[in-house]
Protein backbone atom coordinates (compact mmCIF):
# COMPACT_ATOMS: atom_id res chain seq x y z
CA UNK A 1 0.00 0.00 0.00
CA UNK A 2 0.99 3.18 -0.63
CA UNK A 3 1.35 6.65 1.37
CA UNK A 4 -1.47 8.45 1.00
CA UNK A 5 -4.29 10.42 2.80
CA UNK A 6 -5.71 8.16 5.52
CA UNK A 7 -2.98 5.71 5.72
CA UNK A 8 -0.81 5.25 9.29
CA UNK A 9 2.70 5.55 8.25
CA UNK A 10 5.56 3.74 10.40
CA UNK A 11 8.96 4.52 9.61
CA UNK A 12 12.31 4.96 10.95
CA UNK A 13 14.87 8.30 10.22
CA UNK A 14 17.67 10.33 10.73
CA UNK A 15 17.66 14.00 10.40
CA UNK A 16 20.60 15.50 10.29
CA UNK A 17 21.08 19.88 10.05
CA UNK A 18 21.74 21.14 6.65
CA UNK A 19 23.10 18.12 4.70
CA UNK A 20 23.84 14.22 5.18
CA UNK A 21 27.01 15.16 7.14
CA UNK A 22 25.91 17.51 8.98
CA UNK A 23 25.09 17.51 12.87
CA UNK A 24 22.29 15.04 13.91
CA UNK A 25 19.35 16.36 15.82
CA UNK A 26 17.20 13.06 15.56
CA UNK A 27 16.03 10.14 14.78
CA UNK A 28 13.91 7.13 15.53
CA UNK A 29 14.69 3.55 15.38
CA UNK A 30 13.22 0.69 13.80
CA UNK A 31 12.87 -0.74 17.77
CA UNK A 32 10.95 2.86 18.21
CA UNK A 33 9.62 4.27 15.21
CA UNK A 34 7.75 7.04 14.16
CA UNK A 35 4.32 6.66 13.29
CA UNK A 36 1.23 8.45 12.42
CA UNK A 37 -1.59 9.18 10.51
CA UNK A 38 -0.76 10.86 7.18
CA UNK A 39 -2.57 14.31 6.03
CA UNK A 40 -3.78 15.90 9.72
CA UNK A 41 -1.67 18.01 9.62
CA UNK A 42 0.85 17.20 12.43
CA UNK A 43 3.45 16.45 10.46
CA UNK A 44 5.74 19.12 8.82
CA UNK A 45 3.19 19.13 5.27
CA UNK A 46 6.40 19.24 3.04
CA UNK A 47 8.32 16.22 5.27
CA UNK A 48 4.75 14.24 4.46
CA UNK A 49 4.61 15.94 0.33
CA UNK A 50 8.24 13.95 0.20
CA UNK A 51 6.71 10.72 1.55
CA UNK A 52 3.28 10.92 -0.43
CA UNK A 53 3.34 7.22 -2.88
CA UNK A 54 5.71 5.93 -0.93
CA UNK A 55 5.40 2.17 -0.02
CA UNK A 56 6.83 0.03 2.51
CA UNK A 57 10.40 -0.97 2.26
CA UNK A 58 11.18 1.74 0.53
CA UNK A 59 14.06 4.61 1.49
CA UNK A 60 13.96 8.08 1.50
CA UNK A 61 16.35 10.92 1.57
CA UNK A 62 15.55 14.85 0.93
CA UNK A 63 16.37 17.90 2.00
CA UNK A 64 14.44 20.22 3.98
CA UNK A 65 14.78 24.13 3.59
CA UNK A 66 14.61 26.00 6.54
CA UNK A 67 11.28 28.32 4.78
CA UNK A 68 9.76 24.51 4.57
CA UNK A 69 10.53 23.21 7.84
CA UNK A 70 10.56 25.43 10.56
CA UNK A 71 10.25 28.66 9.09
CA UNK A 72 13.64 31.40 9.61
CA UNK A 73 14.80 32.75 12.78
CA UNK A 74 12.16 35.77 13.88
CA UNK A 75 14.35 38.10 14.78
CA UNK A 76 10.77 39.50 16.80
CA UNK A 77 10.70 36.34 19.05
CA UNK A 78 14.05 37.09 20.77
CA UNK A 79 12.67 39.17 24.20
CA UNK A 80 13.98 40.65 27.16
CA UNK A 81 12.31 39.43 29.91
CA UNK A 82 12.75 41.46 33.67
CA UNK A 83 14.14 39.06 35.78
CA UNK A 84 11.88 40.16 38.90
CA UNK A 85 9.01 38.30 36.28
CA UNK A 86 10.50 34.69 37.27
CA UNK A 87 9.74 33.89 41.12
CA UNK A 88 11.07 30.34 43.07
CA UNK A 89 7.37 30.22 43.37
CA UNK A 90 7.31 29.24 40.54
CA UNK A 91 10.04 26.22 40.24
CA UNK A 92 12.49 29.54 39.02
CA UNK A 93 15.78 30.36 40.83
CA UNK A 94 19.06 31.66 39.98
CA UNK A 95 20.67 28.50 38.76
CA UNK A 96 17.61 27.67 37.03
CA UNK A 97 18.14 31.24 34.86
CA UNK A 98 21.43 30.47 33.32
CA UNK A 99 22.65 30.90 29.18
CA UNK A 100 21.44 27.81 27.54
CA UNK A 101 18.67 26.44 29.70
CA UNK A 102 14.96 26.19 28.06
CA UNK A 103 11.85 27.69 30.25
CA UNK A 104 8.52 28.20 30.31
CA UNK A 105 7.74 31.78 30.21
CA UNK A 106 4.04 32.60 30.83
CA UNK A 107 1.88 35.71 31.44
CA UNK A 108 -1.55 37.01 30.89
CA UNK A 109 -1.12 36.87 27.30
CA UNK A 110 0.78 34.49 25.95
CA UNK A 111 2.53 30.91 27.11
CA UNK A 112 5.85 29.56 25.43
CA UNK A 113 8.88 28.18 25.73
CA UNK A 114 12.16 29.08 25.49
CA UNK A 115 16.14 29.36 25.05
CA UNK A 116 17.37 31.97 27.94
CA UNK A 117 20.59 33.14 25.11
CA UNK A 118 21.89 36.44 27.39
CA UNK A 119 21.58 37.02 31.49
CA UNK A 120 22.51 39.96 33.21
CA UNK A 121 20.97 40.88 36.59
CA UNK A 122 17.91 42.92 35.65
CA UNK A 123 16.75 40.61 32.71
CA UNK A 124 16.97 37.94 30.60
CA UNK A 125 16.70 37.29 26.62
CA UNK A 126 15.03 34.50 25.78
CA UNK A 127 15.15 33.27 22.02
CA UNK A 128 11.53 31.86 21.37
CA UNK A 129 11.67 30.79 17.65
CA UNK A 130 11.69 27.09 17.33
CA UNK A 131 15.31 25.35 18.06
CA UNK A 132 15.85 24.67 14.36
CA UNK A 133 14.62 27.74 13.34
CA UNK A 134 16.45 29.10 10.37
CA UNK A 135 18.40 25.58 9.83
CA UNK A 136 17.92 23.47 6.39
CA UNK A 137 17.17 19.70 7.61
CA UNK A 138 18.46 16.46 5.56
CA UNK A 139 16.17 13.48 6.34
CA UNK A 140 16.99 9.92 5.80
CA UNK A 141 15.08 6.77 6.66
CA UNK A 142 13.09 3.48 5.71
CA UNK A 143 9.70 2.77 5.84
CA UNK A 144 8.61 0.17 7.71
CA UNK A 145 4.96 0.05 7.14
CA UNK A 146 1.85 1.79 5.40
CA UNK A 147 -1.73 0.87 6.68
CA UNK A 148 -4.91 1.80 5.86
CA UNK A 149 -6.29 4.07 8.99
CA UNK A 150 -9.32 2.71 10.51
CA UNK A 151 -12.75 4.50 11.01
CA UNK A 152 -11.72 5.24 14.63
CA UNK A 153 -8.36 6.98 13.64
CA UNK A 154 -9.94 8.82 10.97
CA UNK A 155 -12.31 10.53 13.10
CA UNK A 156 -10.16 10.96 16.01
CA UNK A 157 -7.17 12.23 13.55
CA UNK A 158 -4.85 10.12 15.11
CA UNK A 159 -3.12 6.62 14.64
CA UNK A 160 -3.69 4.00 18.07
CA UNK A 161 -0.96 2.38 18.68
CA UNK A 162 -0.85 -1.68 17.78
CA UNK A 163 -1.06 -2.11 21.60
CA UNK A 164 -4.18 -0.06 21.66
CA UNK A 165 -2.87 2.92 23.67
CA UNK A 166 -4.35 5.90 22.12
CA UNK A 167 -2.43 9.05 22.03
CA UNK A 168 -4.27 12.35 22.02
């Protein structure tokens, strides 16, 4: 069967930055592979566009730009933040606020997450664009299995798991 709308896709990948030398940021095994239910939209739509016809067995290898995969660095997502904001209340403290930890930043309008990328003692700048923001990915992989989705996936837009554990 083939990759198409509808179908629960199980495959196994490497994605490396930039090229098929470059620096690995991920994968998934054929013990743990990645699998899902093709078209909902929670997939990266040109990652699933590369896939699309696909069968099982077969390889893949292609090259993601940056404007197709996770967009360029917003230069408008990079935000001082006054320090006095972040409270041990709050699971915060001074060790927890250092140059290259990720937090949770939230306040009455918005909720995010981010990389703290400057400190100094009034504030902090935290970089909020997605960690491979700006970066051109090189995917490379095997599939392991297409499936046609069944009623229960379709309507709940998501593949159960061959143990029956549904993921939300």
């Amino acid at each position: 069967m083939e990759i198409q709308e509808s179908t629960v896709v199980t495959l196994s990948y490497h994605v490396r930055k930039k090229d098929e030398e470059g620096e690995l940021v991920g994968f998934s095994e054929q013990s743990y592979p990645l699998r899902f239910l093709f078209g909902t939209g929670k997939m990266l739509p040109y990652f699933e566009e590369q896939l699309k016809g696909k069968n099982q067995n077969e390889t893949f290898a292609f090259r993601l730009p940056a404007d197709f995969a996770y967009g360029k660095k917003d230069e408008s997502l990079i935000k001082s933040i006054p320090i006095e904001e972040f409270t041990e209340k709050e699971g915060y403290t001074k060790e927890t606020l250092e140059v290259g930890a990720y937090i949770r930043y939230e306040n009455s309008e918005e909720s995010q997450s981010g990389l703290i990328i400057d400190k100094n003692r009034k504030e902090i700048k935290v970089d909020f664009n997605h960690p491979l923001a700006g970066q051109d990915l090189f995917f490379k992989g095997n599939i392991i299995s297409v499936r046609k989705a069944s009623f229960e996936e379709i309507e709940r837009q998501h593949h159960i798991e061959p143990d029956g554990i549904r993921f939300q």
